[in-house]
PDB file of N, CA and C in Angstrom:
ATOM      1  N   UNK A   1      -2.388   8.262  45.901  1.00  0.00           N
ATOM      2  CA  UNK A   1      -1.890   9.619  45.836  1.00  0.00           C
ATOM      3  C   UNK A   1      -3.028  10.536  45.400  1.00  0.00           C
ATOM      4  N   UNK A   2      -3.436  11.629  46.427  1.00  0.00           N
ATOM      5  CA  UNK A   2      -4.411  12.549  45.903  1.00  0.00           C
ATOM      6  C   UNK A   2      -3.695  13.795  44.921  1.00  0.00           C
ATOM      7  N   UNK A   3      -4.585  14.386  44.315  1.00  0.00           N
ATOM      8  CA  UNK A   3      -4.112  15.206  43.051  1.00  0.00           C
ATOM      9  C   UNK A   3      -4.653  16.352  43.925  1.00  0.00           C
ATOM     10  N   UNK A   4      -3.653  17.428  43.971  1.00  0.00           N
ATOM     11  CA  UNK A   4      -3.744  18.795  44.823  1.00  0.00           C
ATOM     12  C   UNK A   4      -4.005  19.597  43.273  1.00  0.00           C
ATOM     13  N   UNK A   5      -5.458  20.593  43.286  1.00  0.00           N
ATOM     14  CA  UNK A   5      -5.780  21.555  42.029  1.00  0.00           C
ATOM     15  C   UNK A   5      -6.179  22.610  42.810  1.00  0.00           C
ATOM     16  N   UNK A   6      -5.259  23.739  42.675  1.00  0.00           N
ATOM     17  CA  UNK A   6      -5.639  24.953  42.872  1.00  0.00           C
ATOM     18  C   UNK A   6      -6.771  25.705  42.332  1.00  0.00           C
ATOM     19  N   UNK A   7      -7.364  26.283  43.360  1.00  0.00           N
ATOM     20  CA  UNK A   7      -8.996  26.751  43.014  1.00  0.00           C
ATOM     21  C   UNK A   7      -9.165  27.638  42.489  1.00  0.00           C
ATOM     22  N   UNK A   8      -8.029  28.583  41.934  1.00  0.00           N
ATOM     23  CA  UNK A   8      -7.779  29.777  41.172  1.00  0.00           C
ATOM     24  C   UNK A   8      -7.770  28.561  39.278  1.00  0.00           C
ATOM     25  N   UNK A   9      -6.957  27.937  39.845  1.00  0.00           N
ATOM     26  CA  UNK A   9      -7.129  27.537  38.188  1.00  0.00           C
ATOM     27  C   UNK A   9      -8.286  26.685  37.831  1.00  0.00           C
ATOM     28  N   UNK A  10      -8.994  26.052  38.628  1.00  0.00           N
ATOM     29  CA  UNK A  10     -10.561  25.711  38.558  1.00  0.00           C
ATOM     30  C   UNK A  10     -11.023  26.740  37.981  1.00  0.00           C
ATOM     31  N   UNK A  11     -11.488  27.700  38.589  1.00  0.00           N
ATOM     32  CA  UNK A  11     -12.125  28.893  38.356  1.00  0.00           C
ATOM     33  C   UNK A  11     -11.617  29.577  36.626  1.00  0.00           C
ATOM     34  N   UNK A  12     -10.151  28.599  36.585  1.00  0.00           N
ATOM     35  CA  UNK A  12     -10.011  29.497  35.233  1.00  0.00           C
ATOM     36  C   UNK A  12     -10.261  28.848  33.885  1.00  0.00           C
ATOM     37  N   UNK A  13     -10.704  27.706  34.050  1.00  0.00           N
ATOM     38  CA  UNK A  13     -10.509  26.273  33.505  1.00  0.00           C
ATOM     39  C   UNK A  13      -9.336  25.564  32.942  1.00  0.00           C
ATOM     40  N   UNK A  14      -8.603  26.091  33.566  1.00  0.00           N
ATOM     41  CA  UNK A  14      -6.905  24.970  32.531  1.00  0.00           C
ATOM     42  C   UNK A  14      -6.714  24.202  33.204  1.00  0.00           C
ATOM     43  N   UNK A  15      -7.847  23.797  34.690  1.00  0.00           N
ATOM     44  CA  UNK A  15      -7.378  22.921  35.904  1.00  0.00           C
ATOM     45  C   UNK A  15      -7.341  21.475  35.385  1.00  0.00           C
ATOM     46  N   UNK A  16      -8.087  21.142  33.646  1.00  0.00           N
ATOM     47  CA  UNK A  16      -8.251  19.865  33.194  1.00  0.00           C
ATOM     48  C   UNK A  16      -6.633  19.776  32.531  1.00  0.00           C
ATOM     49  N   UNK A  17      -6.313  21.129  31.700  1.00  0.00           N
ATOM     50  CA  UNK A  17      -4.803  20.670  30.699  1.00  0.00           C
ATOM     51  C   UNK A  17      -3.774  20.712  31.940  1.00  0.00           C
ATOM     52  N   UNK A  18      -3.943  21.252  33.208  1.00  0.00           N
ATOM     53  CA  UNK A  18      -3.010  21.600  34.100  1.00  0.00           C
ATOM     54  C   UNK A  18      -2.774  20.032  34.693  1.00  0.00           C
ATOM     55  N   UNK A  19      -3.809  19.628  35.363  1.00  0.00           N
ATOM     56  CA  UNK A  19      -3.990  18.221  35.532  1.00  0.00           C
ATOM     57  C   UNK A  19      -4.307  16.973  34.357  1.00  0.00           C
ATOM     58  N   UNK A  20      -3.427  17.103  33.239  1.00  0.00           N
ATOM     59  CA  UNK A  20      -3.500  16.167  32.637  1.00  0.00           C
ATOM     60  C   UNK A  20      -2.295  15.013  33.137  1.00  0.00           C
ATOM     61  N   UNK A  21      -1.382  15.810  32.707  1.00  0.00           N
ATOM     62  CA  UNK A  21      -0.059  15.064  32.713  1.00  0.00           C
ATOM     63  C   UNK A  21       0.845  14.758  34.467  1.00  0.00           C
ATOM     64  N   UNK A  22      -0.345  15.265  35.448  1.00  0.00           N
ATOM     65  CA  UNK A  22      -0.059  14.621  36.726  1.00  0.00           C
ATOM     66  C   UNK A  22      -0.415  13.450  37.347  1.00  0.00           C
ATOM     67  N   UNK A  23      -0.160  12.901  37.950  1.00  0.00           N
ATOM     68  CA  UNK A  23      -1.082  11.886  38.819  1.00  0.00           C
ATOM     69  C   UNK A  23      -2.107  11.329  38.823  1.00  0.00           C
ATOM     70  N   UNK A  24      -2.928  10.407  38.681  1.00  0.00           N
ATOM     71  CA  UNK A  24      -4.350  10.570  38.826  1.00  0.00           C
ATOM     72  C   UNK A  24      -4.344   9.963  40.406  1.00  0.00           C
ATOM     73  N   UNK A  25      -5.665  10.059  40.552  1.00  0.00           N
ATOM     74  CA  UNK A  25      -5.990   9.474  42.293  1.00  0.00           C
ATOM     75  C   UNK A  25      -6.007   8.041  42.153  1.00  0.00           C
ATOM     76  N   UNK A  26      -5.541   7.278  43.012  1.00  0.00           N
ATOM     77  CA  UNK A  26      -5.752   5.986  43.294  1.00  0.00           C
ATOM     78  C   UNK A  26      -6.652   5.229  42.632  1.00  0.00           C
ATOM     79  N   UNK A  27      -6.894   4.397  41.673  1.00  0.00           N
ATOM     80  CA  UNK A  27      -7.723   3.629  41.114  1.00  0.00           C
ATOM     81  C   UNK A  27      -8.142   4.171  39.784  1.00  0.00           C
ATOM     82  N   UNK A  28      -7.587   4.745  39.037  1.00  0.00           N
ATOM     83  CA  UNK A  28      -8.084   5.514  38.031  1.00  0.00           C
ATOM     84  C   UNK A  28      -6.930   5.142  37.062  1.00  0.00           C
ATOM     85  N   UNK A  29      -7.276   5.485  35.802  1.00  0.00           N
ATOM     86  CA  UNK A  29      -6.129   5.267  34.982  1.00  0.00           C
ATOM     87  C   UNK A  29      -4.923   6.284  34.724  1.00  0.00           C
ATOM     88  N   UNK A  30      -3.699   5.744  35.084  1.00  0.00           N
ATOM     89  CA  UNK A  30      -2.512   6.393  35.151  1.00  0.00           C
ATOM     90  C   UNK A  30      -2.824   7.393  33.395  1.00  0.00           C
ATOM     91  N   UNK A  31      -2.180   8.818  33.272  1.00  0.00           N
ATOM     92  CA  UNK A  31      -2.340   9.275  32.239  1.00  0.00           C
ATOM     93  C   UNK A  31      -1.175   8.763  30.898  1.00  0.00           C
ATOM     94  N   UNK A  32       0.031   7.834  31.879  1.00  0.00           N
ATOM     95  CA  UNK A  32       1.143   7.326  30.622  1.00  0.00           C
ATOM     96  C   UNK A  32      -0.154   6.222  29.650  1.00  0.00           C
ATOM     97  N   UNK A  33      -0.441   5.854  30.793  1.00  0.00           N
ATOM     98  CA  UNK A  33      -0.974   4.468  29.562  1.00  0.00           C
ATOM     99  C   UNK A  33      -2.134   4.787  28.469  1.00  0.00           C
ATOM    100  N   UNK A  34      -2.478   5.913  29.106  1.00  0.00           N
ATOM    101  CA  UNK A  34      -4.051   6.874  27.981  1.00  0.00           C
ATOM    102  C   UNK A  34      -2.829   7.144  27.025  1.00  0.00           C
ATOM    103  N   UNK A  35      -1.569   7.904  27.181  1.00  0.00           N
ATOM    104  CA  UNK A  35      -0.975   8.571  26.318  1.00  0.00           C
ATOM    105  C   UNK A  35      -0.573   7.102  24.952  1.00  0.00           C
ATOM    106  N   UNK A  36      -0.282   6.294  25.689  1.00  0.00           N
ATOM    107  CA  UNK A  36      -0.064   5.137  24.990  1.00  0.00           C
ATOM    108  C   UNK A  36      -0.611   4.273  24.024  1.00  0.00           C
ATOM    109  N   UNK A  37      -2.350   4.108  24.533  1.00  0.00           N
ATOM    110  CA  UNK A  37      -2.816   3.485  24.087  1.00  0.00           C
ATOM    111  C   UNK A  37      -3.307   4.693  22.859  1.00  0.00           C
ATOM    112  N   UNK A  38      -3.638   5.693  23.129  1.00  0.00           N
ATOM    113  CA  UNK A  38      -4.147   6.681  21.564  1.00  0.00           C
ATOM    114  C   UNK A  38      -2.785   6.173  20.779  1.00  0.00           C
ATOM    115  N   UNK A  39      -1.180   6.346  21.268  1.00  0.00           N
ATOM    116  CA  UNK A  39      -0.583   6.095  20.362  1.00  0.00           C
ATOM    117  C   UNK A  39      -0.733   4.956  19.002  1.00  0.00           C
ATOM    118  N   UNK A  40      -0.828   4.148  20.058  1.00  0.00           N
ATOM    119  CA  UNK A  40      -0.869   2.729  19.415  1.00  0.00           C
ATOM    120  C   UNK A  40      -2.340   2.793  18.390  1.00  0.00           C
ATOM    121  N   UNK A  41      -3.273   3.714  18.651  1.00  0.00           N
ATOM    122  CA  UNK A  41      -4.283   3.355  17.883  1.00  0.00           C
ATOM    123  C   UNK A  41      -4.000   4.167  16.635  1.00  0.00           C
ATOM    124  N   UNK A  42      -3.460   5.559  16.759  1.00  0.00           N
ATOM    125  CA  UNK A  42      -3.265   5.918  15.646  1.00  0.00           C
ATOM    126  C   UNK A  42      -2.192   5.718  14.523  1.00  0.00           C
ATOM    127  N   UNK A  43      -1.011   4.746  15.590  1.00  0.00           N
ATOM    128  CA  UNK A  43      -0.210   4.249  14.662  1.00  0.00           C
ATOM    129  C   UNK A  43      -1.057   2.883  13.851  1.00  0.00           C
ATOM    130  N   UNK A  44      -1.958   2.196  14.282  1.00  0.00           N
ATOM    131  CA  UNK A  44      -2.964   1.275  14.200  1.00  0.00           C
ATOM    132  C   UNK A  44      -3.818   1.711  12.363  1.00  0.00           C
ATOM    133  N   UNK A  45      -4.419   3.002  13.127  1.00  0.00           N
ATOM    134  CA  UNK A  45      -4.923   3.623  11.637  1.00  0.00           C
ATOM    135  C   UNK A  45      -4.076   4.325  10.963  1.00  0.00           C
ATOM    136  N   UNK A  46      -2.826   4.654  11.066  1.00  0.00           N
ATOM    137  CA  UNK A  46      -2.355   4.765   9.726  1.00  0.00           C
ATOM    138  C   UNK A  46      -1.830   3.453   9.068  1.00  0.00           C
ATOM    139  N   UNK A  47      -1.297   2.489   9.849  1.00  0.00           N
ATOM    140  CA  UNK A  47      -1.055   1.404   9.114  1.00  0.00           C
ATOM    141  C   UNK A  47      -2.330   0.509   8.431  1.00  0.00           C
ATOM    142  N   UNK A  48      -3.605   0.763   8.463  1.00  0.00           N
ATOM    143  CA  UNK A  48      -4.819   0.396   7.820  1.00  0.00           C
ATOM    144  C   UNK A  48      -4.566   1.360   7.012  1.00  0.00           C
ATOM    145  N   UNK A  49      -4.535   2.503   6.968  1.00  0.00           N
ATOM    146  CA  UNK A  49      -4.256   2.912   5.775  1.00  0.00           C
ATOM    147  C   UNK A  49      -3.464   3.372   4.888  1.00  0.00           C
ATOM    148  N   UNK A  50      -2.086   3.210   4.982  1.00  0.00           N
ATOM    149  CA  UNK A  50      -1.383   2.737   3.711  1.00  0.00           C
ATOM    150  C   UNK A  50      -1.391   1.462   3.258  1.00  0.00           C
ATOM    151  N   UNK A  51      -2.189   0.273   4.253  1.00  0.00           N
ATOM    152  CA  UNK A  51      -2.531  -1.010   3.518  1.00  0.00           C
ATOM    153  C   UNK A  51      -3.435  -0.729   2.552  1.00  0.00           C
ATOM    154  N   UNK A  52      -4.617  -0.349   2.562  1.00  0.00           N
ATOM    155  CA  UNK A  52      -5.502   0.154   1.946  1.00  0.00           C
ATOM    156  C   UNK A  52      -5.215   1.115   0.533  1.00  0.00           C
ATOM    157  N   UNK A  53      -4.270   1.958   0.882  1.00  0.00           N
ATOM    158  CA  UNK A  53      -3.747   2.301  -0.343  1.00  0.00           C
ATOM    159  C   UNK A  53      -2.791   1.909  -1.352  1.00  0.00           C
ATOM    160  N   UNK A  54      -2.031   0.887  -0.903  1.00  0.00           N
ATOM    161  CA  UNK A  54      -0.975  -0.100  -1.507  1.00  0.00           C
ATOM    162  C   UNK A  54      -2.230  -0.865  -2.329  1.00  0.00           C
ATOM    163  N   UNK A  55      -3.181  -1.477  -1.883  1.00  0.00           N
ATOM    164  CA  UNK A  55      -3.938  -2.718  -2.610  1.00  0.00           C
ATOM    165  C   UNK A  55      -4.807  -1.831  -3.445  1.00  0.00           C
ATOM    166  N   UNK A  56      -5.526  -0.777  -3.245  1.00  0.00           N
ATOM    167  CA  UNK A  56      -6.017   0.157  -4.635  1.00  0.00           C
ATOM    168  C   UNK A  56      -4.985   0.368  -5.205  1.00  0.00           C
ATOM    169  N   UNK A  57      -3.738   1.004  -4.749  1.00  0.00           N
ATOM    170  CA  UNK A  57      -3.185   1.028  -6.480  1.00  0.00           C
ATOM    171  C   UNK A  57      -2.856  -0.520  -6.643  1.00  0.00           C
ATOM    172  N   UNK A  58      -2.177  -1.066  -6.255  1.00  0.00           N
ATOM    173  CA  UNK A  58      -2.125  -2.105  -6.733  1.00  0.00           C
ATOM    174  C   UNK A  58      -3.071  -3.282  -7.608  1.00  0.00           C
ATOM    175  N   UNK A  59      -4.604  -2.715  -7.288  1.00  0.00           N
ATOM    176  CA  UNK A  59      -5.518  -3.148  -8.012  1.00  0.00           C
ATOM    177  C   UNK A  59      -5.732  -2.255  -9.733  1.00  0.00           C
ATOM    178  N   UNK A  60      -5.152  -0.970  -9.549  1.00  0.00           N
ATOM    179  CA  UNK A  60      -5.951  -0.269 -10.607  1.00  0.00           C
ATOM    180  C   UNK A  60      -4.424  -0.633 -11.253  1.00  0.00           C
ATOM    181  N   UNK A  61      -3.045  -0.996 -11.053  1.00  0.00           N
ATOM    182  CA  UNK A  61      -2.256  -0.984 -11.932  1.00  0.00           C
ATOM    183  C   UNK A  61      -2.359  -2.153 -12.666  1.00  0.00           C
ATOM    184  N   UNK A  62      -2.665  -3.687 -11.805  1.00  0.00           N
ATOM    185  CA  UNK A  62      -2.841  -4.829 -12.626  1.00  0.00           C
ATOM    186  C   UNK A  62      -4.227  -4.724 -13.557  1.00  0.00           C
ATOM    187  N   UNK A  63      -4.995  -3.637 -13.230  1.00  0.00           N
ATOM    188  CA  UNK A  63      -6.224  -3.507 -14.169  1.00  0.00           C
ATOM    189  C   UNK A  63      -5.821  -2.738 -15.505  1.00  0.00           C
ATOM    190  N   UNK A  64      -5.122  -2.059 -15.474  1.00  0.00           N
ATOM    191  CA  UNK A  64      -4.494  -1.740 -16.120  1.00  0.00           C
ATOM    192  C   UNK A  64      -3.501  -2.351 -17.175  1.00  0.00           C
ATOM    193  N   UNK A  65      -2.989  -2.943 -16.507  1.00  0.00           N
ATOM    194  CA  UNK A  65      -1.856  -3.937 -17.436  1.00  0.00           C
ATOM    195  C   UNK A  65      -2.670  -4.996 -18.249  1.00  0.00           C
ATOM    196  N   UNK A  66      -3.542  -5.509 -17.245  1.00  0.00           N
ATOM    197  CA  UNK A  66      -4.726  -6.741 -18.535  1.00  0.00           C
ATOM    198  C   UNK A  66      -5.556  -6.051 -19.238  1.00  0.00           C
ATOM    199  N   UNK A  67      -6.036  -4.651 -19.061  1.00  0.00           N
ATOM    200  CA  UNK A  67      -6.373  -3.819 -20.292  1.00  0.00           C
ATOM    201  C   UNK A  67      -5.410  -3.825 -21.261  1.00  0.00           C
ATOM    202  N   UNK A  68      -4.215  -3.389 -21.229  1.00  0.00           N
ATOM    203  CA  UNK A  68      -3.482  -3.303 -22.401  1.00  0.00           C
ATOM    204  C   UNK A  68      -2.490  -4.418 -22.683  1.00  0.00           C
ATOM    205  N   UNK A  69      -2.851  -5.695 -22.412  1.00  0.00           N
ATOM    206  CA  UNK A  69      -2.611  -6.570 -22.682  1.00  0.00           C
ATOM    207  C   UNK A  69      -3.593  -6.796 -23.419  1.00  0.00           C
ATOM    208  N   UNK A  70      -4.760  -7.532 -23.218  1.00  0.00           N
ATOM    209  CA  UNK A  70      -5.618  -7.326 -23.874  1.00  0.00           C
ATOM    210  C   UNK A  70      -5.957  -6.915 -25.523  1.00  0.00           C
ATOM    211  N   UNK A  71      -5.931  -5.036 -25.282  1.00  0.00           N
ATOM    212  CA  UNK A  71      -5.533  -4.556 -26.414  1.00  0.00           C
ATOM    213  C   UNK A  71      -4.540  -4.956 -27.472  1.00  0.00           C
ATOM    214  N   UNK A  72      -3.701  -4.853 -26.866  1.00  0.00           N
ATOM    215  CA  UNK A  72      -1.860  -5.691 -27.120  1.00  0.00           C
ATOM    216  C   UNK A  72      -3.063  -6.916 -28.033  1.00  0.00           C
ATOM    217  N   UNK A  73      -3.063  -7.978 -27.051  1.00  0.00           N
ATOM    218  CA  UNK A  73      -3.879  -9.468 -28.672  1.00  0.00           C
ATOM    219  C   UNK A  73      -4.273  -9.054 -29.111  1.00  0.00           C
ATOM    220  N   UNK A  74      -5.418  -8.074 -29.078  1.00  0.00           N
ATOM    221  CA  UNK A  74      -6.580  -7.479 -29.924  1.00  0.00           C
ATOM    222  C   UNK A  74      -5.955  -7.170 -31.118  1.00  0.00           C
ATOM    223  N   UNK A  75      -5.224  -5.944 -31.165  1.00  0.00           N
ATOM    224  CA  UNK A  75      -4.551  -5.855 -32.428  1.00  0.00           C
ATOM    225  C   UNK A  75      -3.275  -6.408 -33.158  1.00  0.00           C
ATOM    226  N   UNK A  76      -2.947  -7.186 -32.285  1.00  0.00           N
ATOM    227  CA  UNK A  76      -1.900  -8.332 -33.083  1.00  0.00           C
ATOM    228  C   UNK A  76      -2.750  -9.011 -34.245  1.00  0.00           C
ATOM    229  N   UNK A  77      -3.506  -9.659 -33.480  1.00  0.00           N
ATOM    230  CA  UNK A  77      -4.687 -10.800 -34.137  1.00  0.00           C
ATOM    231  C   UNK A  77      -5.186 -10.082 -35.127  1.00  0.00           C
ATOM    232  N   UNK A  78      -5.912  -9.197 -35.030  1.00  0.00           N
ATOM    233  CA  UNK A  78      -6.657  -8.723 -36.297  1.00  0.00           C
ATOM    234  C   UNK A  78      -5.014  -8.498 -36.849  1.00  0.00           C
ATOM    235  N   UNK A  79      -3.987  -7.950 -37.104  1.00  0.00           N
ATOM    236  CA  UNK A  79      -3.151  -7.436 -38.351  1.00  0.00           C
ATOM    237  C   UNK A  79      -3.314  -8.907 -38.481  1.00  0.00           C
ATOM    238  N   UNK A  80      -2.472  -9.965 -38.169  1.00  0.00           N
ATOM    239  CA  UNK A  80      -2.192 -10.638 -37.821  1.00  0.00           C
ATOM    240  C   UNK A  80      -3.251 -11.563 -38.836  1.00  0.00           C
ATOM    241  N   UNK A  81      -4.336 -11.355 -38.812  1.00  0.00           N
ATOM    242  CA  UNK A  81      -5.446 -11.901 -39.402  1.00  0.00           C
ATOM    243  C   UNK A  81      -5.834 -11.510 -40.844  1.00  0.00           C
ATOM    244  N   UNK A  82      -5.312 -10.021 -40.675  1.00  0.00           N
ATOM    245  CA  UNK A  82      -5.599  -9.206 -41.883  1.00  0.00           C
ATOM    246  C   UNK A  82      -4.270  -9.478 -43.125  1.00  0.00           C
ATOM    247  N   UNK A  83      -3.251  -9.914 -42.262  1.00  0.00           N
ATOM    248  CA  UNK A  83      -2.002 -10.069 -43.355  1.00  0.00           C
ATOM    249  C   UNK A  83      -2.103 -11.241 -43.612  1.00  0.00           C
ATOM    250  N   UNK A  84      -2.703 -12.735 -42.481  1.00  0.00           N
ATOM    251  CA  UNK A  84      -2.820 -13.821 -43.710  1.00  0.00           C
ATOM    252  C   UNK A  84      -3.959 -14.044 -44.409  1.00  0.00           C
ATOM    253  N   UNK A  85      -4.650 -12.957 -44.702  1.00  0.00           N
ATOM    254  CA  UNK A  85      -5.595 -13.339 -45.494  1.00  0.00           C
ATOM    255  C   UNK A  85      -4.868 -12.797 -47.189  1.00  0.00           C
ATOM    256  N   UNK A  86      -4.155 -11.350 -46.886  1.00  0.00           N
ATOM    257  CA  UNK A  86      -3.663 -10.751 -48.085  1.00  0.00           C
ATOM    258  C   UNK A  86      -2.987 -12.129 -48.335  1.00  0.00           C
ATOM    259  N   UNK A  87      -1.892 -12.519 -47.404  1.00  0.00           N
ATOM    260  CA  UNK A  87      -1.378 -13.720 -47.883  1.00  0.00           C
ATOM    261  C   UNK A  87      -2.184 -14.811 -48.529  1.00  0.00           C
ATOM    262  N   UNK A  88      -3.040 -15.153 -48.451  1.00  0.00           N
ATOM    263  CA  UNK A  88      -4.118 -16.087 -49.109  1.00  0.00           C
ATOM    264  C   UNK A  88      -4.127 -15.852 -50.476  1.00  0.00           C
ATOM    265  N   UNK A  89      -4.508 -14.636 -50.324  1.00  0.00           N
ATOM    266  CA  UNK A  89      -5.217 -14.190 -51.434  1.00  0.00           C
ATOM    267  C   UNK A  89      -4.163 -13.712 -52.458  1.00  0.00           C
ATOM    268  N   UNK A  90      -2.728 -13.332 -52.076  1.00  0.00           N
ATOM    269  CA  UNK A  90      -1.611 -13.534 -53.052  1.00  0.00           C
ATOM    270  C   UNK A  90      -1.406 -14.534 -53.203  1.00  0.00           C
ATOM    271  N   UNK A  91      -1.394 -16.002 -52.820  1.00  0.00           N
ATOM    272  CA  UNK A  91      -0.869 -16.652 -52.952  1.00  0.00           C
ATOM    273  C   UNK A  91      -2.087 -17.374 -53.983  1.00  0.00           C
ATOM    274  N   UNK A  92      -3.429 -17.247 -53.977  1.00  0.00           N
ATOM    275  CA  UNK A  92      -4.316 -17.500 -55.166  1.00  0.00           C
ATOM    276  C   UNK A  92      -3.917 -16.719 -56.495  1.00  0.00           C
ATOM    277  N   UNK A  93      -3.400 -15.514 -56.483  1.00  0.00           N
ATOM    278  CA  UNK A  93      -3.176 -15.406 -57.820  1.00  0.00           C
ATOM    279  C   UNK A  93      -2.367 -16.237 -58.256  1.00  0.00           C
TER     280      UNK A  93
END
């Protein structure tokens, strides 16, 4: 099938957006499957990236939690350390 473009709209240039969504000539790529395949790619990159953003937070929240876990022993242990020693040391008098 040849693609008929009027030479008035050549001349005006919309003869490319005018002839997008028609026909192409014989051997060329149909314009559904161009429309298709961008789909698929940009549904492609957004799903890379909300993966990408699920696993950063998901990294900075468990970094987070073994920080203040962490902290959390840190100061158990020292009171913890600091009250059996008072205890010691009452229990020497």
């Amino acid at each position: 099938m040849k693609l008929a473009v009027d030479r008035r709209r050549l001349s005006s240039g919309n003869a490319r957006n005018v002839c997008l969504w028609q026909p192409f000539e014989s051997g060329s790529t149909p314009t559904l499957l161009v429309v298709v395949v961008v789909v698929v790619v940009v549904v492609e990159v957004v799903v890379v990236v909300v993966v990408v953003v699920v696993v950063v937070v998901v990294v900075v929240v468990v970094s987070v939690v073994v920080v203040v876990v962490v902290v959390v022993v840190v100061v158990v242990s020292s009171s913890s350390s600091s009250s059996s020693s008072s205890c010691s040391s009452n229990n020497m008098i």
